[in-house]
N, C-alpha and C. Protein backbone atom coordinates (compact mmCIF):
# COMPACT_ATOMS: atom_id res chain seq x y z
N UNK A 1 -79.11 31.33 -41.08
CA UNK A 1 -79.52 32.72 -40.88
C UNK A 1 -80.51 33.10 -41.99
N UNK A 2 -81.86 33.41 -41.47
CA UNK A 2 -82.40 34.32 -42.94
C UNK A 2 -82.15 35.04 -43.61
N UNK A 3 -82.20 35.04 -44.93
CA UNK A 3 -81.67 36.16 -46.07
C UNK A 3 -82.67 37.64 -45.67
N UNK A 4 -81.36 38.76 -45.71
CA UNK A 4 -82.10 40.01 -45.36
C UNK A 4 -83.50 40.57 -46.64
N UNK A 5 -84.31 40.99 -46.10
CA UNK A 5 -84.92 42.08 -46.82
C UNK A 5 -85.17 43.53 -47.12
N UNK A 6 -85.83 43.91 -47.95
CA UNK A 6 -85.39 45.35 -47.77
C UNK A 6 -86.66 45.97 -46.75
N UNK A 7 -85.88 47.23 -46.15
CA UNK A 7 -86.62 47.66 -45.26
C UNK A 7 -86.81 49.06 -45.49
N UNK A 8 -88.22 49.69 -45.60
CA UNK A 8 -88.49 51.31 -45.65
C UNK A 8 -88.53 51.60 -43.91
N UNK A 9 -87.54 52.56 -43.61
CA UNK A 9 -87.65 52.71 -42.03
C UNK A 9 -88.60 54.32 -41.90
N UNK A 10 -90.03 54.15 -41.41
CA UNK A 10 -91.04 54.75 -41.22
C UNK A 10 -90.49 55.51 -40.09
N UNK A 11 -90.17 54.79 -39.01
CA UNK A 11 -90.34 55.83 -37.70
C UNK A 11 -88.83 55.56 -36.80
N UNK A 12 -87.95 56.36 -36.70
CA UNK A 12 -86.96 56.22 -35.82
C UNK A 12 -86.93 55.75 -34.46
N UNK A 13 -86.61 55.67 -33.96
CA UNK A 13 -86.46 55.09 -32.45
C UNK A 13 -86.48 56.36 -31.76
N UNK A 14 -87.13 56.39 -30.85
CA UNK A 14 -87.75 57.59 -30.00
C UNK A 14 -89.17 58.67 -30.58
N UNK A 15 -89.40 57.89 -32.01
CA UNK A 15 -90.89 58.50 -32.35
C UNK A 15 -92.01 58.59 -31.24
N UNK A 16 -92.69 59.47 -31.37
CA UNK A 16 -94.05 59.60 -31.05
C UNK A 16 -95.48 59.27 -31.52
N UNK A 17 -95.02 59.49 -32.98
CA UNK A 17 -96.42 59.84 -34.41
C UNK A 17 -96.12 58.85 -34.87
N UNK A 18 -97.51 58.25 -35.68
CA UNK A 18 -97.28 57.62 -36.62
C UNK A 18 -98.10 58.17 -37.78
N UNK A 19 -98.03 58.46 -39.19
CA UNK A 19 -98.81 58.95 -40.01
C UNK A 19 -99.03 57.79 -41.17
N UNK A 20 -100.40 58.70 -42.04
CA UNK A 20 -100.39 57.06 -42.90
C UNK A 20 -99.89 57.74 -43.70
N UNK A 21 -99.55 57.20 -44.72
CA UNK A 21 -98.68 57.47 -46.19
C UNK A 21 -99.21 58.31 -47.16
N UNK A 22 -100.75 58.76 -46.83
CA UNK A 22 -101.27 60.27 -47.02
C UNK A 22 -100.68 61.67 -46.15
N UNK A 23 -100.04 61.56 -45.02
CA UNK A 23 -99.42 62.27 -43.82
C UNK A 23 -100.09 62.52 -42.82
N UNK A 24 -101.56 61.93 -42.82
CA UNK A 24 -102.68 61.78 -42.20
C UNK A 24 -101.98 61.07 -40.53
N UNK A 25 -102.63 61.85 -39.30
CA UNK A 25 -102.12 61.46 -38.00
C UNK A 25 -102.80 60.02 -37.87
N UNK A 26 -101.90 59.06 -37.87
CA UNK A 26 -102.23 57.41 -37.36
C UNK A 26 -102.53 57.19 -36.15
N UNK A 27 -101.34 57.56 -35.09
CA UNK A 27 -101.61 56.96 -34.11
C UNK A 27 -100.71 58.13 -33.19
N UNK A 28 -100.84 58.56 -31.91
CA UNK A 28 -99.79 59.24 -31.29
C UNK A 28 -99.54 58.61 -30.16
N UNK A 29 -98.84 58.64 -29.37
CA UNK A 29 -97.97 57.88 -27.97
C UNK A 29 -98.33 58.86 -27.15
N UNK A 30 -98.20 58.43 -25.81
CA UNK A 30 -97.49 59.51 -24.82
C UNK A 30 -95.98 59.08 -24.66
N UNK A 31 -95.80 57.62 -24.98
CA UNK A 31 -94.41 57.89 -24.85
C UNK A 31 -93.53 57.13 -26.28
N UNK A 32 -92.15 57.69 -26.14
CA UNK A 32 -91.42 57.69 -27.50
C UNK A 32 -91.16 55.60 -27.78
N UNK A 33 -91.25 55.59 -28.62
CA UNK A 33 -90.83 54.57 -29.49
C UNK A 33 -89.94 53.56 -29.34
N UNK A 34 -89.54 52.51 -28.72
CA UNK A 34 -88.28 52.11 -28.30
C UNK A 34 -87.55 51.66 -29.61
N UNK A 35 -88.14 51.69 -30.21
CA UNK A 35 -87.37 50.82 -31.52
C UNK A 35 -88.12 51.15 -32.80
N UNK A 36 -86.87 51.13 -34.00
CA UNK A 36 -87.33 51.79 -35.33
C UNK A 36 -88.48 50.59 -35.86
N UNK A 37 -89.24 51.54 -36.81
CA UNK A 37 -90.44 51.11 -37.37
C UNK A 37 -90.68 50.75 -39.33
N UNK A 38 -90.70 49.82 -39.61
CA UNK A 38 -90.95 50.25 -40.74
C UNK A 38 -91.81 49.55 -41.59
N UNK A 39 -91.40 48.96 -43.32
CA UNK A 39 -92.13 48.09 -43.73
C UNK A 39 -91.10 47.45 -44.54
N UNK A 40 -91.61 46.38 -45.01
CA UNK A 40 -90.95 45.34 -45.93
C UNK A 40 -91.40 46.00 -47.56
N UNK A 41 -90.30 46.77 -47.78
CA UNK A 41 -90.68 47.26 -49.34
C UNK A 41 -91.22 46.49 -50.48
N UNK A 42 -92.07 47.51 -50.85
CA UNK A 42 -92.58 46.20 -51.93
C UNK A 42 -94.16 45.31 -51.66
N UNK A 43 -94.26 44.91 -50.22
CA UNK A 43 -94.89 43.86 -49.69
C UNK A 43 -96.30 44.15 -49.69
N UNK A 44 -97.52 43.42 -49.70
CA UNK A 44 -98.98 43.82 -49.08
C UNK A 44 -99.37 42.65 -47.98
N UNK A 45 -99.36 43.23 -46.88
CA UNK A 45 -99.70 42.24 -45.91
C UNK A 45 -101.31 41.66 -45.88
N UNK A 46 -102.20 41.24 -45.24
CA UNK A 46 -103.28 40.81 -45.27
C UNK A 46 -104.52 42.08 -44.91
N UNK A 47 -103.80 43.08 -43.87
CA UNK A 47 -104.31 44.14 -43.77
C UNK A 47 -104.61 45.41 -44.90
N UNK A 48 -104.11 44.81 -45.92
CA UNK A 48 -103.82 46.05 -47.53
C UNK A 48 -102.89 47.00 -47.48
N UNK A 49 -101.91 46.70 -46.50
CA UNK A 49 -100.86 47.31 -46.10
C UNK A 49 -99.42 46.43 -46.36
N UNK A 50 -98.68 47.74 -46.59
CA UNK A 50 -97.04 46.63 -46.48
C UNK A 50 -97.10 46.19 -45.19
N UNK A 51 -96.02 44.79 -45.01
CA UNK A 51 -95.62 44.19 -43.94
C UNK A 51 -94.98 45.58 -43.30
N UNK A 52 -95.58 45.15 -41.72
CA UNK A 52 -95.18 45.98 -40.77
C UNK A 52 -93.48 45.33 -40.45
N UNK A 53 -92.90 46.01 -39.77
CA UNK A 53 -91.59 45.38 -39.58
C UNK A 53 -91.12 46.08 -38.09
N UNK A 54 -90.63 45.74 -37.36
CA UNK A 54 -90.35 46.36 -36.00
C UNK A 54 -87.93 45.94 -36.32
N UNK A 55 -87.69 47.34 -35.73
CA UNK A 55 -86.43 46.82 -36.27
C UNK A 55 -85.43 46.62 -35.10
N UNK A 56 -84.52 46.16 -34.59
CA UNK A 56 -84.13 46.11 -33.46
C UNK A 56 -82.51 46.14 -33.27
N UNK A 57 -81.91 46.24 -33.09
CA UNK A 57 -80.39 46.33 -32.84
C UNK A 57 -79.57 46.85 -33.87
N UNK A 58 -80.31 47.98 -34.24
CA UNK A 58 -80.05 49.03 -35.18
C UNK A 58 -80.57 50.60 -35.00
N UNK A 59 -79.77 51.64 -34.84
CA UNK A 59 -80.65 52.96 -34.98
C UNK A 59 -80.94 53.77 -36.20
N UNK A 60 -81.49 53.58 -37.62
CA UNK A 60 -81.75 54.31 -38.48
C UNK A 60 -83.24 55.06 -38.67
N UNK A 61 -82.54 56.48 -39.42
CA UNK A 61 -83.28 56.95 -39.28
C UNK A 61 -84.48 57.30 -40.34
N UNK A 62 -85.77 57.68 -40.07
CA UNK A 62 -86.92 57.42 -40.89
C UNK A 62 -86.74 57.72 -42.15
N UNK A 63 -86.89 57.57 -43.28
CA UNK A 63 -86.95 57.35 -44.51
C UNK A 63 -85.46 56.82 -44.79
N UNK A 64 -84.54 55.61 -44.08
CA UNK A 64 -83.84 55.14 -44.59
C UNK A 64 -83.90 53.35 -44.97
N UNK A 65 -83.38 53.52 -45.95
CA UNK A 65 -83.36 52.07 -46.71
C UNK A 65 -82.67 51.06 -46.23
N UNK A 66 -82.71 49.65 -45.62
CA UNK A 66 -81.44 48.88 -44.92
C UNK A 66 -82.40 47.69 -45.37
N UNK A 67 -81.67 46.91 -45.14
CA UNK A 67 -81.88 45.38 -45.45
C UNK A 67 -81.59 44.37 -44.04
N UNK A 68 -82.20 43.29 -43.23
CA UNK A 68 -82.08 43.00 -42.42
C UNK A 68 -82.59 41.84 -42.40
N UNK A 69 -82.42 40.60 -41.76
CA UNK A 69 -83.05 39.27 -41.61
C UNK A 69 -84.23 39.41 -40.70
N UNK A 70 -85.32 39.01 -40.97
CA UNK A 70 -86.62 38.53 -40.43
C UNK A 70 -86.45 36.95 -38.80
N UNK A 71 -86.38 37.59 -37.89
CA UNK A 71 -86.16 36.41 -37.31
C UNK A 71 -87.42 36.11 -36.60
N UNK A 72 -88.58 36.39 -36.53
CA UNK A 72 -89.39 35.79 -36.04
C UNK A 72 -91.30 37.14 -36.28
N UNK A 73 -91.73 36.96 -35.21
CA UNK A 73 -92.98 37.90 -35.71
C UNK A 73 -94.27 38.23 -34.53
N UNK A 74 -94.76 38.80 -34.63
CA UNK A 74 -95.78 38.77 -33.28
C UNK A 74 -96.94 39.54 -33.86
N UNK A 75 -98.07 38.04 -33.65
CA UNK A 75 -99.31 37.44 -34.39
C UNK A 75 -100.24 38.78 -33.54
N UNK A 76 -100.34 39.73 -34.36
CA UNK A 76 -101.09 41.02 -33.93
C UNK A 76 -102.54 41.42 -34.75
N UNK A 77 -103.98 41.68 -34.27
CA UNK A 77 -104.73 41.44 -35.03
C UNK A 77 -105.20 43.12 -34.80
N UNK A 78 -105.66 43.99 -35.71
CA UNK A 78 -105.97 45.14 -35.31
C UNK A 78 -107.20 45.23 -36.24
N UNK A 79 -108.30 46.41 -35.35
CA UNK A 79 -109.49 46.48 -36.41
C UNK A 79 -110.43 45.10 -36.69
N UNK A 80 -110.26 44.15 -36.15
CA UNK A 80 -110.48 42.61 -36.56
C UNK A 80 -109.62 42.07 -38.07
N UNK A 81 -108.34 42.41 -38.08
CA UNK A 81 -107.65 42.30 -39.44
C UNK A 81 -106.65 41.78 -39.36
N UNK A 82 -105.57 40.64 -39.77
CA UNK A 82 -104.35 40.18 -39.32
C UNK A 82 -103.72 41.17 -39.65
N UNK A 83 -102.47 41.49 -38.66
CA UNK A 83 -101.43 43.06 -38.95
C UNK A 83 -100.11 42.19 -38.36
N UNK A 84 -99.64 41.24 -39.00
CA UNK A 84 -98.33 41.13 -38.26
C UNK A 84 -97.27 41.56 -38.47
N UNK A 85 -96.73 42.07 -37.17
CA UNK A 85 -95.48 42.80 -36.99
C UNK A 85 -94.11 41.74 -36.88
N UNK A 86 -93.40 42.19 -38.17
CA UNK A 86 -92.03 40.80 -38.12
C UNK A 86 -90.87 41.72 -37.34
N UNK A 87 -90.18 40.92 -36.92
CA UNK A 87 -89.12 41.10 -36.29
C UNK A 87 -87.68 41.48 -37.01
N UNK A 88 -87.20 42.67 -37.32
CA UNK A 88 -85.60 42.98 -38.05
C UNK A 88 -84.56 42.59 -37.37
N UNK A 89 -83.32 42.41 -37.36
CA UNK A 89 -82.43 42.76 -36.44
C UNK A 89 -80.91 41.64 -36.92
N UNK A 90 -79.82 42.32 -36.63
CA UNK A 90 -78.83 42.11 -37.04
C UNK A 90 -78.78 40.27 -36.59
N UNK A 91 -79.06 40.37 -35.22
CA UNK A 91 -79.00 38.45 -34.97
C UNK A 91 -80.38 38.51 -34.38
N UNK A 92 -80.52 37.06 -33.56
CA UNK A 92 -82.06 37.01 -32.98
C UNK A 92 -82.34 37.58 -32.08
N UNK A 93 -84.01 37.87 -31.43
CA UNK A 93 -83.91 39.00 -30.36
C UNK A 93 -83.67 38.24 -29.81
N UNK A 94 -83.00 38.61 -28.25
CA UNK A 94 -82.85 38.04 -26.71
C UNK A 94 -84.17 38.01 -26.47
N UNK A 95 -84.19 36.75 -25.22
CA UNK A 95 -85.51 36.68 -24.46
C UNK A 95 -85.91 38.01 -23.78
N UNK A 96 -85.06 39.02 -23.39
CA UNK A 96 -85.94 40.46 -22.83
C UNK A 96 -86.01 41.03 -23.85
N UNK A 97 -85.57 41.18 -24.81
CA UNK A 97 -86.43 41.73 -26.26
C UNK A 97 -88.11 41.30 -26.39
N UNK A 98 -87.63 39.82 -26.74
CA UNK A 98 -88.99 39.14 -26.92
C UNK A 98 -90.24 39.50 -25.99
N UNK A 99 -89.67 40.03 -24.37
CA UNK A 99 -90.63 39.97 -23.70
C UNK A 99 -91.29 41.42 -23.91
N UNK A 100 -90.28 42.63 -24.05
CA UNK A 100 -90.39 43.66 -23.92
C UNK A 100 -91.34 43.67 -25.60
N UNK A 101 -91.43 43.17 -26.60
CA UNK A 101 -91.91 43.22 -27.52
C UNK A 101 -93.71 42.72 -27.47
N UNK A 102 -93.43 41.92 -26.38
CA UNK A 102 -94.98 40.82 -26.71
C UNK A 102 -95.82 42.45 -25.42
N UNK A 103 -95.17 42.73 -24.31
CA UNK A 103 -95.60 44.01 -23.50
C UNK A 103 -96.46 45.10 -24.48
N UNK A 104 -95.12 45.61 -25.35
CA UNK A 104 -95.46 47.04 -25.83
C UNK A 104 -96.85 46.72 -26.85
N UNK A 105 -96.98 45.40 -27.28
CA UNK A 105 -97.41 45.35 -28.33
C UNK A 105 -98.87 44.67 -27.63
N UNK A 106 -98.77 44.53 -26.50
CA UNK A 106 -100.26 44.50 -26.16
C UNK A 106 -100.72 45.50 -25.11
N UNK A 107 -99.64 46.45 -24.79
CA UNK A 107 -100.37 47.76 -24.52
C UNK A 107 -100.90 48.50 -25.65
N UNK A 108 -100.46 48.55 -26.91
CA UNK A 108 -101.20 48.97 -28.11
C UNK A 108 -102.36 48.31 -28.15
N UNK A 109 -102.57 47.00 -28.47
CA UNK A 109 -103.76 46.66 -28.65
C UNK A 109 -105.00 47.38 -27.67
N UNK A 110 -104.48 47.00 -26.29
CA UNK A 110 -105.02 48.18 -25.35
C UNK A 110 -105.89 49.42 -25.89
N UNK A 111 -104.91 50.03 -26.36
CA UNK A 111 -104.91 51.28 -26.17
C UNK A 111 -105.55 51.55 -27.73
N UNK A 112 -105.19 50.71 -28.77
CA UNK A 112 -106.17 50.92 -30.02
C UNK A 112 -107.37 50.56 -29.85
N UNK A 113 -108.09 49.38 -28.96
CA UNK A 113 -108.98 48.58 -28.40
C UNK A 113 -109.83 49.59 -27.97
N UNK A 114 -109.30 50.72 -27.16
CA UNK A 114 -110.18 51.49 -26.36
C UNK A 114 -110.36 53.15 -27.62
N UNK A 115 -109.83 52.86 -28.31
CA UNK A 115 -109.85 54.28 -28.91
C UNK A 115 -111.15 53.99 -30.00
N UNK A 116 -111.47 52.37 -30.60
CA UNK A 116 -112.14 52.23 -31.12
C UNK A 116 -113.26 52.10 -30.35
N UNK A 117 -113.74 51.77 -29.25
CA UNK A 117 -114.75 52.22 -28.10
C UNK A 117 -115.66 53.08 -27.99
N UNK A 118 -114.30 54.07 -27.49
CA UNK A 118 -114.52 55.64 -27.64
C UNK A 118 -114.90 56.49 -29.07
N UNK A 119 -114.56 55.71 -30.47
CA UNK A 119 -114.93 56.28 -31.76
C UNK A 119 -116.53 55.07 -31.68
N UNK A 120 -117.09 54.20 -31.09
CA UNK A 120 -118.41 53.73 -31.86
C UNK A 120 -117.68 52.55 -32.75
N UNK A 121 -116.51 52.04 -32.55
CA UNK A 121 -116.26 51.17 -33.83
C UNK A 121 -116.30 49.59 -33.50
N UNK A 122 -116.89 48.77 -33.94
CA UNK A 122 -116.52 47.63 -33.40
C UNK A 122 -115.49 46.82 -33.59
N UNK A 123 -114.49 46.99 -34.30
CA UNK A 123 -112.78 46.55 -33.94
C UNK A 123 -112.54 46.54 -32.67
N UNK A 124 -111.42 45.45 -32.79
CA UNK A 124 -110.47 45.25 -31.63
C UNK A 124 -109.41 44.97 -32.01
N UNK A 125 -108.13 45.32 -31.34
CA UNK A 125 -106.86 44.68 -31.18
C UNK A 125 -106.48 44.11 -30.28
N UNK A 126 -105.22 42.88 -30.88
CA UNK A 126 -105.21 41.69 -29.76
C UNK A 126 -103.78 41.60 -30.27
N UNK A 127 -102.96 40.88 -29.34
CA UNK A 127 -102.01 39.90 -29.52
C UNK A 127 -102.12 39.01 -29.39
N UNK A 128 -102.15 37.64 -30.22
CA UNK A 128 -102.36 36.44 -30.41
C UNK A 128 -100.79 35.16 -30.23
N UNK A 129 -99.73 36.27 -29.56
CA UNK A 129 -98.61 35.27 -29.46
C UNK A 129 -97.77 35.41 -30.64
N UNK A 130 -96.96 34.21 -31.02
CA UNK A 130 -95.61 34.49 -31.62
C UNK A 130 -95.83 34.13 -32.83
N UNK A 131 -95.72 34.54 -34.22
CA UNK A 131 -95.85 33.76 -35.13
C UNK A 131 -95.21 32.52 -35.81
N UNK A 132 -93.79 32.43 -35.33
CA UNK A 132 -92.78 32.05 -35.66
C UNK A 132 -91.47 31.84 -37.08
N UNK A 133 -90.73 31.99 -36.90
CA UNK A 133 -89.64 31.96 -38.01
C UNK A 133 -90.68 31.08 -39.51
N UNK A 134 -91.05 30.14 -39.64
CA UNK A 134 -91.22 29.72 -40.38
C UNK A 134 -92.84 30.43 -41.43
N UNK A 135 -93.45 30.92 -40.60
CA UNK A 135 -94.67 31.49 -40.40
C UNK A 135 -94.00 32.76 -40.93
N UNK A 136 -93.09 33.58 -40.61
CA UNK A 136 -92.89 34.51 -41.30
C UNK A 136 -92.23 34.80 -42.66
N UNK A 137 -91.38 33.64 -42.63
CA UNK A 137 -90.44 33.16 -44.45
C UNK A 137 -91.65 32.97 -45.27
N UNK A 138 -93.06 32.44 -44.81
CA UNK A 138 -94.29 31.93 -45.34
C UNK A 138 -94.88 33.22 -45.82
N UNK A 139 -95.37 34.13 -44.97
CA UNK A 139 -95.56 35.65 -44.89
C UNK A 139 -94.98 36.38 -46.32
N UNK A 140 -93.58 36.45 -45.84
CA UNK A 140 -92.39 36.78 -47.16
C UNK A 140 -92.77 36.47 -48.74
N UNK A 141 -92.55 34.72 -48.57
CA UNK A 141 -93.15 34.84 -49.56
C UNK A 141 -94.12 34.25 -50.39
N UNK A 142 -95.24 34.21 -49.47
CA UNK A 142 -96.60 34.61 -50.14
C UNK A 142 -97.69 36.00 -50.67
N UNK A 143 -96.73 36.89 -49.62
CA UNK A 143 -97.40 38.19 -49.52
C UNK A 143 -97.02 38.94 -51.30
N UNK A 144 -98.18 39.01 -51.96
CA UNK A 144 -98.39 39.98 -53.09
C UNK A 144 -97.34 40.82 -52.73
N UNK A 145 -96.88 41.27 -53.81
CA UNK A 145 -96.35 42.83 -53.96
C UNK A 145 -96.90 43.77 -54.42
N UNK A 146 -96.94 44.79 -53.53
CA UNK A 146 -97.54 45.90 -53.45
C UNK A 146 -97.39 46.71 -55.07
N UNK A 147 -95.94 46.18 -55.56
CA UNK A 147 -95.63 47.31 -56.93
C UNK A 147 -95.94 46.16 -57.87
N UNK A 148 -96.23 45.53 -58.02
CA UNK A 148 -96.40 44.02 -59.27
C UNK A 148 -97.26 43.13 -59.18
C-alpha cells in the first residue's frame, strides 16, 4: 500500500468554483463536483503549482487537512503545461471510478480547450491517459517543495 500524504482539501464534493489562491475566479462548472479537490501540501508540480490531487472515497470538507495514499494519476496537460492530477483514496479506485475519472477529466480539457479559443490563447488541454502508480511515487518524490 502507498504511504499516505498530506492533503490541503481545496474544493468539497459538490463544488462549482474553483479559485486561485489569490481568491481570483479559476474555473466555474455548470455542474457540481463529484469528488473532493485538493493539493499535496508542500509540493510544486511542473505547472508552478502544488500537485493537484483528486480525492475519492472520502467526503471532507474544503480547507481540511487528511492524509491519504496516492494510488495512481491521470497524465493531464493544460495551457500546453504538464498538470497531473493524482489519485487519493482510502484503497484503489474501481474500474468505474477510473472510467468516470479519465470522462470528467477530458470533458475539462474540452471545455478549458475551448475557453482558451474563445480568449485568443494558444493553449490546449488534453488527457494523455494514465500515469501510473510508479510515475506518481516518482512525481512525490521528485517534485520541489513549494516551502523549502
Amino acid at each position: 500500500m502507498p504511504t499516505p500524504v498530506p492533503i490541503l482539501v481545496q474544493l468539497a464534493a459538490g463544488s462549482f468554483a474553483k479559485r486561485t489562491a489569490d481568491g481570483r475566479l479559476d474555473y466555474a462548472s455548470p455542474v457540481p463536483l463529484p469528488f473532493a479537490y485538493g493539493e499535496v501540501e508542500g509540493s510544486l508540480a511542473p505547472d508552478g503549482m502544488p500537485l493537484d490531487v483528486v480525492i475519492l472515497g472520502v467526503w471532507p470538507a474544503a480547507g481540511a487537512r487528511i492524509a491519504l495514499p496516492i494510488w495512481d494519476g491521470v497524465d493531464f496537460q493544460d495551457d500546453g503545461c504538464d498538470d497531473p492530477k493524482l489519485i487519493a483514496a482510502p484503497s484503489p479506485p474501481s474500474p468505474l471510478q477510473r472510467a468516470g475519472l479519465i470522462g470528467f477529466f477530458a470533458a475539462l480539457a474540452a471545455a478549458k480547450s475551448a475557453r482558451a479559443i474563445l480568449r485568443g490563447r494558444p493553449g490546449r488541454a488534453q488527457v494523455r491517459g494514465w500515469l501510473g502508480a510508479e510515475s506518481c511515487a516518482a512525481l512525490l518524490s521528485q517534485a520541489p517543495r513549494a516551502d523549502g
